[in-house]
C-alpha atoms as a PDB file:
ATOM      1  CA  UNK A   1       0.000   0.000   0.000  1.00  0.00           C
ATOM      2  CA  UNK A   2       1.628   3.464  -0.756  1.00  0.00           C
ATOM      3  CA  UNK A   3       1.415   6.271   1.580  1.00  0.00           C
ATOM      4  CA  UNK A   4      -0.516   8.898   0.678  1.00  0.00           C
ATOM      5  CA  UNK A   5       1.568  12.554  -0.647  1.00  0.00           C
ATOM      6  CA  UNK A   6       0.736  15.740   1.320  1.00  0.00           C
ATOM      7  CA  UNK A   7       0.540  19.360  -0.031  1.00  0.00           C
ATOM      8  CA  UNK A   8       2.909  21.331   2.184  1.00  0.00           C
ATOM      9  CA  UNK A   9       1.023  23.612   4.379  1.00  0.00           C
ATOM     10  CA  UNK A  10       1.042  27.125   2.596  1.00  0.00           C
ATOM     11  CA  UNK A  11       3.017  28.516   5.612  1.00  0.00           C
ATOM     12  CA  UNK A  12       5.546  26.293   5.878  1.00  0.00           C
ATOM     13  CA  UNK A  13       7.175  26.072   2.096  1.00  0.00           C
ATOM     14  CA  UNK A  14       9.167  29.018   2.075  1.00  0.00           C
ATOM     15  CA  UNK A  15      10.484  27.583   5.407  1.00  0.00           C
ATOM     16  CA  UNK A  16      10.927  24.522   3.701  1.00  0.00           C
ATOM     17  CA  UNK A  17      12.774  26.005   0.779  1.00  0.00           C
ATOM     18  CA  UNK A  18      15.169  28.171   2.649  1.00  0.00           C
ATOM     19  CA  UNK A  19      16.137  25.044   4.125  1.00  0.00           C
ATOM     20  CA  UNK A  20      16.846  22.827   1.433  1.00  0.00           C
ATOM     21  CA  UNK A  21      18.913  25.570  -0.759  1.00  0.00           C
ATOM     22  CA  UNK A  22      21.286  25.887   2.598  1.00  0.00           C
ATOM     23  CA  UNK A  23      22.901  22.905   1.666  1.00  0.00           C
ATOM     24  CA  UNK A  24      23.779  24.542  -1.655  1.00  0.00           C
ATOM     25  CA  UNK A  25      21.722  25.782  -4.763  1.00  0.00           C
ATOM     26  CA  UNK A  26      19.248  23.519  -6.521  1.00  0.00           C
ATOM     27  CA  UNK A  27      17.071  24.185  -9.224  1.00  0.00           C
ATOM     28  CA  UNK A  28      12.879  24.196  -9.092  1.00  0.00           C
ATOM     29  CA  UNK A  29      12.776  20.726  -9.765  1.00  0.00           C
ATOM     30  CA  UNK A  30      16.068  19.697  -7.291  1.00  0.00           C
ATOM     31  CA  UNK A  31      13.796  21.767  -4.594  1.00  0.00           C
ATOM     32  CA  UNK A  32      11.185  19.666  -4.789  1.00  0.00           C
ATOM     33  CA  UNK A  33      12.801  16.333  -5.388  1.00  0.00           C
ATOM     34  CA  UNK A  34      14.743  17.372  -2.145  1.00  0.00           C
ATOM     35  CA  UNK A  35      11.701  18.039   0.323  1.00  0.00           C
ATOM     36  CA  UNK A  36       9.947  14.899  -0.786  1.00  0.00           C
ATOM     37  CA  UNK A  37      12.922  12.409  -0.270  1.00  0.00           C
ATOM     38  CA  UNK A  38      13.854  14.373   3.175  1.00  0.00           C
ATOM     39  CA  UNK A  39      10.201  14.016   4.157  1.00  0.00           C
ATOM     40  CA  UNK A  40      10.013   9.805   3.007  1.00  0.00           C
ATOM     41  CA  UNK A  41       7.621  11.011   0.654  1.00  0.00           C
ATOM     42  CA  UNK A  42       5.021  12.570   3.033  1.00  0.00           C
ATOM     43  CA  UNK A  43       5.367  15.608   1.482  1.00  0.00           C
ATOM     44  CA  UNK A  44       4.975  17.369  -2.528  1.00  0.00           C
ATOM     45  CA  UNK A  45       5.642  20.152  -3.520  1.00  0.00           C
ATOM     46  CA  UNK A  46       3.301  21.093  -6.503  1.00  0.00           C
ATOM     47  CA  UNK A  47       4.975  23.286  -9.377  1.00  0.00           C
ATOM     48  CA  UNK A  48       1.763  25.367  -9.357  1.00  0.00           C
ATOM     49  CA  UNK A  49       3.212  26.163  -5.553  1.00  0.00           C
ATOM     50  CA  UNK A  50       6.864  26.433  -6.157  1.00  0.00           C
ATOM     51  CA  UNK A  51       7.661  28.546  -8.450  1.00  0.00           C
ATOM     52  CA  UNK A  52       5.315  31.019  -6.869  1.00  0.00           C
ATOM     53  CA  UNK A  53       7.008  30.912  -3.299  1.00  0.00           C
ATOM     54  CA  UNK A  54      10.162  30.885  -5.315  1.00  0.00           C
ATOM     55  CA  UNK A  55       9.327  33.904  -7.213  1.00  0.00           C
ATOM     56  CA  UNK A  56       8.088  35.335  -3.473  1.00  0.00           C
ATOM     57  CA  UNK A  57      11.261  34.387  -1.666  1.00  0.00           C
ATOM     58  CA  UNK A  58      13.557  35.847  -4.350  1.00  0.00           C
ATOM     59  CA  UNK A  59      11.182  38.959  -4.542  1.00  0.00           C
ATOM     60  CA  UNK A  60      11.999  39.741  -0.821  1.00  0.00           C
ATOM     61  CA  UNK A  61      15.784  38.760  -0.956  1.00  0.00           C
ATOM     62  CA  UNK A  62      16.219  35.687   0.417  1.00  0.00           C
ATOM     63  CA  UNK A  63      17.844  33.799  -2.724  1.00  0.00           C
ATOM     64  CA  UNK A  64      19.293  34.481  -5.760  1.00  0.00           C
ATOM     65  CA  UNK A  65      18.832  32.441  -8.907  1.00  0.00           C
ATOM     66  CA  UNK A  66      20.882  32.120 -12.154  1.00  0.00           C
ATOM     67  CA  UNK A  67      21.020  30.334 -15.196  1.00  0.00           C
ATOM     68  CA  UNK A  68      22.921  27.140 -14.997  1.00  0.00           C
ATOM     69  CA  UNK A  69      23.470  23.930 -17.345  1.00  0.00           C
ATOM     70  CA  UNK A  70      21.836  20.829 -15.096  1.00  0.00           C
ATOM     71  CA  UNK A  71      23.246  17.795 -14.756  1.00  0.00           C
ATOM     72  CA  UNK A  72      20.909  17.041 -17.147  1.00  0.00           C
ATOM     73  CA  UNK A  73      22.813  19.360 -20.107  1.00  0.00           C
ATOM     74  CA  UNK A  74      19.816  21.593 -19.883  1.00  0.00           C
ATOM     75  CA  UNK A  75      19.813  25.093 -19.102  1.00  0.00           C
ATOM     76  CA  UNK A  76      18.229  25.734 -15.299  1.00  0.00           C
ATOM     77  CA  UNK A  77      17.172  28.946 -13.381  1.00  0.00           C
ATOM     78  CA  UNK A  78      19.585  27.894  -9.726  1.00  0.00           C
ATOM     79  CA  UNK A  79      18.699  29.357  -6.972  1.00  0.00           C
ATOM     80  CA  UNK A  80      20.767  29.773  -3.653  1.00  0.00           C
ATOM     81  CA  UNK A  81      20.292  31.745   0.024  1.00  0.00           C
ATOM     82  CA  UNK A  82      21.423  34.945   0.480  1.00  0.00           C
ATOM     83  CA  UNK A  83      22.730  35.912   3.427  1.00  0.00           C
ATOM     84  CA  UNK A  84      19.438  37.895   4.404  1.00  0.00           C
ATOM     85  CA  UNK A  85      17.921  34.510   3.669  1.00  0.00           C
ATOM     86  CA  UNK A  86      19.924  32.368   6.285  1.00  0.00           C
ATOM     87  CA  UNK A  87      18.756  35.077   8.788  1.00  0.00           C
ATOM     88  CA  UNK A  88      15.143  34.769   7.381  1.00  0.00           C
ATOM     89  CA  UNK A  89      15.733  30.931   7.876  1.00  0.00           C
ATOM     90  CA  UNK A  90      16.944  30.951  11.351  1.00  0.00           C
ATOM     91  CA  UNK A  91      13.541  33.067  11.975  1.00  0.00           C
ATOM     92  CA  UNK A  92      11.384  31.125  10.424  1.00  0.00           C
ATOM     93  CA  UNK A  93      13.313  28.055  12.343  1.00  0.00           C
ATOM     94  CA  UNK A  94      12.797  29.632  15.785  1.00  0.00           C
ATOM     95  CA  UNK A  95       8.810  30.190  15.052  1.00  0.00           C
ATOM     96  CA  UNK A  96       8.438  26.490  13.667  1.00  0.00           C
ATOM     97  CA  UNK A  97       9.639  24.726  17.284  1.00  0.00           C
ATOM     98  CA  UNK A  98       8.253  27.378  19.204  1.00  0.00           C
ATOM     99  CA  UNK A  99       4.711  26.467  16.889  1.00  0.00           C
ATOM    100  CA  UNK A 100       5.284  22.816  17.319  1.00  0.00           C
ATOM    101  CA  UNK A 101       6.013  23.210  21.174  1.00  0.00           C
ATOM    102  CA  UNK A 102       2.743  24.641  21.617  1.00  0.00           C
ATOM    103  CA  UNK A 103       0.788  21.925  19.577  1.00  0.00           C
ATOM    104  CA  UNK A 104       2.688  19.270  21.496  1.00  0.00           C
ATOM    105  CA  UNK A 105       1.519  20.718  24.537  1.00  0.00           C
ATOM    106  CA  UNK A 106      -2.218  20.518  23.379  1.00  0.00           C
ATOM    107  CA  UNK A 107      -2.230  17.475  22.182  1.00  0.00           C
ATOM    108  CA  UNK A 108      -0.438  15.837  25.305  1.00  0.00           C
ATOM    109  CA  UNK A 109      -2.560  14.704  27.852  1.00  0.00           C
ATOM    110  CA  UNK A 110      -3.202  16.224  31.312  1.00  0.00           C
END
């Protein structure tokens, strides 16, 4: 039986992105490919969401994208983190435990 994919939670992509392109830039497709191995497959990232919350991220600073040759032999748009984007990341980092500190706490019993 396969598991069932999950969209990613609108909030949480650009979070999720930031952290994949800190190991290193990746292209649109290496982004995605990324997040759903990391997450055994429990999560997908649609293009129809990606590239938006790429365009987004880049919009506000927090990567920087070029054209590249893949490994593929194909030209690629690459993206990579900026420095404002690491300290976006670590941000975005400290709200996600402090987020899933508080739903831990509700959903453990009294």
């Amino acid at each position: 039986m396969s598991k069932p994919k999950s969209d990613v939670l609108q909030g949480t992509l650009g979070l999720l992105i930031l952290k994949t392109l800190e190991n290193g830039p990746k292209h649109g497709y290496g982004i995605a490919a990324h997040i759903e191995l990391i997450s055994e497959e429990l999560l997908r990232v649609e293009e129809g969401s990606l590239y938006p919350a790429l365009h987004r991220i880049e919009q506000a600073g927090w990567i920087r994208a070029e054209w590249k040759l893949s490994e593929l032999g194909r030209q690629a748009k690459f993206y990579r983190l900026t420095r404002a984007g690491l300290k976006q990341l670590l941000a975005e980092e400290a709200r996600w435990q402090k987020l899933t500190r508080g739903v831990a706490k509700v959903l453990r019993p009294a």
